[in-house]
Protein backbone atom coordinates (compact mmCIF):
# COMPACT_ATOMS: atom_id res chain seq x y z
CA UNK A 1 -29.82 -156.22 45.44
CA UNK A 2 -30.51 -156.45 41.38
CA UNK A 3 -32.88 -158.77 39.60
CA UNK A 4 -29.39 -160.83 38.57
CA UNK A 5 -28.69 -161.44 42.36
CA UNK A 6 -32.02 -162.37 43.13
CA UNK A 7 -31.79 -165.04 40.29
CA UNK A 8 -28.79 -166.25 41.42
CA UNK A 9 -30.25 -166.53 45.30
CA UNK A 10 -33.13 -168.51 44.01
CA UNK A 11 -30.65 -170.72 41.97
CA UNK A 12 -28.32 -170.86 45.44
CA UNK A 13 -31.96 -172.04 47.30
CA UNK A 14 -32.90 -174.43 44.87
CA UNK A 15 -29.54 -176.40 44.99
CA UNK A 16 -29.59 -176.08 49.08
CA UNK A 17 -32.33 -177.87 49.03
CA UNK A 18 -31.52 -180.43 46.65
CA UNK A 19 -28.49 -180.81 49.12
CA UNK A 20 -31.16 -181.61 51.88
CA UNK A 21 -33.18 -184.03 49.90
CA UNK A 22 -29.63 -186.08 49.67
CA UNK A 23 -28.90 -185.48 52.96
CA UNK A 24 -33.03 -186.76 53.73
CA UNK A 25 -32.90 -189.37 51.55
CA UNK A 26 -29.63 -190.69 49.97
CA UNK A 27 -27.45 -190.16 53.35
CA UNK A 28 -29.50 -190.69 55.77
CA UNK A 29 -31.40 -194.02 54.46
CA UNK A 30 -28.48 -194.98 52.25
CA UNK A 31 -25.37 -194.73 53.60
CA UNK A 32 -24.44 -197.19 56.64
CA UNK A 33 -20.38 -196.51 57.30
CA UNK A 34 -19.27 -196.76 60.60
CA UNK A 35 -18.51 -193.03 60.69
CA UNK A 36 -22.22 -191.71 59.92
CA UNK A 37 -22.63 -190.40 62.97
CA UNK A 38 -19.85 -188.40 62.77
CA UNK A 39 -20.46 -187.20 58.78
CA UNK A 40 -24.12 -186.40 59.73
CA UNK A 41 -23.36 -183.82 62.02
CA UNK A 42 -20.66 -182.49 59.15
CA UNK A 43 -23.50 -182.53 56.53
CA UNK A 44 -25.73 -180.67 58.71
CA UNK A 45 -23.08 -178.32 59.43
CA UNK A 46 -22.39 -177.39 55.92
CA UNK A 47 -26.84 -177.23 55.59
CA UNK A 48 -26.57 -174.54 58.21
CA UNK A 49 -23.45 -172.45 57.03
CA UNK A 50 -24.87 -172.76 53.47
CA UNK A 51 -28.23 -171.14 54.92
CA UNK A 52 -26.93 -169.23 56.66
CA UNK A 53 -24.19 -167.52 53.73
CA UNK A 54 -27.41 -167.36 51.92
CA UNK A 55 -29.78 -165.04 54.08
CA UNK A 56 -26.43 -163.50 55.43
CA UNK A 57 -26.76 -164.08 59.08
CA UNK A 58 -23.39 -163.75 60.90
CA UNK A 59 -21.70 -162.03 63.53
CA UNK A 60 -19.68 -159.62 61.49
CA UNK A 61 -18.87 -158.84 57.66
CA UNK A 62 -15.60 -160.65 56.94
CA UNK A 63 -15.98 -163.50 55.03
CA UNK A 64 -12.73 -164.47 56.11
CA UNK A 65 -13.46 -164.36 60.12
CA UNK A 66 -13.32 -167.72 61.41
CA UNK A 67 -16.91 -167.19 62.76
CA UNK A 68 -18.31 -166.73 58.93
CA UNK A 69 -20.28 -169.40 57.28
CA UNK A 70 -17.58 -169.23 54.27
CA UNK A 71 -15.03 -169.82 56.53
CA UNK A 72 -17.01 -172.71 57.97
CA UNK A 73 -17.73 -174.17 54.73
CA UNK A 74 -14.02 -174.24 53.31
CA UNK A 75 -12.63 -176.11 57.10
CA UNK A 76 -15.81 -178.89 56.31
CA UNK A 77 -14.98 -178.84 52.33
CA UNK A 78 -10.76 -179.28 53.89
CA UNK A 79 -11.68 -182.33 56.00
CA UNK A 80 -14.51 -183.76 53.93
CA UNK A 81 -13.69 -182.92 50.23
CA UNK A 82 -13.49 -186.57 48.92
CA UNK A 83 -16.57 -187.70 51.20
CA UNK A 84 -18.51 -184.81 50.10
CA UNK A 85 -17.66 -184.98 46.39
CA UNK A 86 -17.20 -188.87 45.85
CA UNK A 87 -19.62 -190.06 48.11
CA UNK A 88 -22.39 -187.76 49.18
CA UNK A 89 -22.69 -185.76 45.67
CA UNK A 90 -22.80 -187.96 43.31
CA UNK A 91 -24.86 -189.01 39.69
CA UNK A 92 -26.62 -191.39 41.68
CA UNK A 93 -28.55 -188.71 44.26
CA UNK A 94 -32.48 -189.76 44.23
CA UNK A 95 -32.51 -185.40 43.68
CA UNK A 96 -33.58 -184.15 40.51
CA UNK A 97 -30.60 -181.43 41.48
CA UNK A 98 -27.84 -181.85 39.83
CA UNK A 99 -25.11 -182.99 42.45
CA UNK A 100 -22.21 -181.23 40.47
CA UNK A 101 -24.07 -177.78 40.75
CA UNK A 102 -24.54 -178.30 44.25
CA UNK A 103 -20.62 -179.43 44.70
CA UNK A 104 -19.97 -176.37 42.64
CA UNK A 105 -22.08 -173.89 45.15
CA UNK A 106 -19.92 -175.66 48.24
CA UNK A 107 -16.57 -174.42 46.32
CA UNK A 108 -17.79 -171.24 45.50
CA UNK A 109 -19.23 -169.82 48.80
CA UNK A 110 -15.99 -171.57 50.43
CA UNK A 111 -13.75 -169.25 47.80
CA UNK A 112 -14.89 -166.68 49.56
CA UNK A 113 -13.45 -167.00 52.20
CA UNK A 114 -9.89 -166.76 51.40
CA UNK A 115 -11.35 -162.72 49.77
């Protein structure tokens, strides 16, 4: 890997964990719908695909296998797009990570899937 994909993984690993510190602290202490339950386990889904795109663990090299964390990624963005982007990324995150740049990584890594 070159220096400019190492940046870019460090970038990646900065924004995953500002995703955690919303899930931590803004989801988890903040929001009280009557379908947490069923959007934690979603969030934490798309914390462990997002980990796992970024120290490439899989079970085989397509990004477009069903079993990739890309593919993962894009079925939780499909079902969860407005939650994830309206509700649980938003300018009012107690994260000093920006919200959009962590929306932004979601998209990306779940673009590649469809390559």
């Amino acid at each position: 890997m070159n220096g400019e994909g190492r940046g870019e993984l460090s970038t990646d690993r900065e924004l995953l964990r500002g995703l955690i510190e919303i899930y931590e602290n803004d989801f988890m202490c903040g929001y009280d719908g009557e379908d947490k339950e069923e959007l934690r386990l979603e969030v934490l889904e798309l914390i462990v695909n997002i980990t796992k795109h970024l120290n490439d663990f899989r079970y085989c090299r397509r990004k477009s296998c069903s079993c990739s964390p890309e593919s993962k990624i894009k079925r939780i963005l499909e079902r969860r797009k407005d939650f994830i982007k309206n509700e649980l990324l938003t300018m009012y995150t107690l994260s000093e990570t920006n919200p959009y740049k962590i929306y932004d990584l979601v998209e990306r890594i779940a673009g590649e899937a469809t390559e």
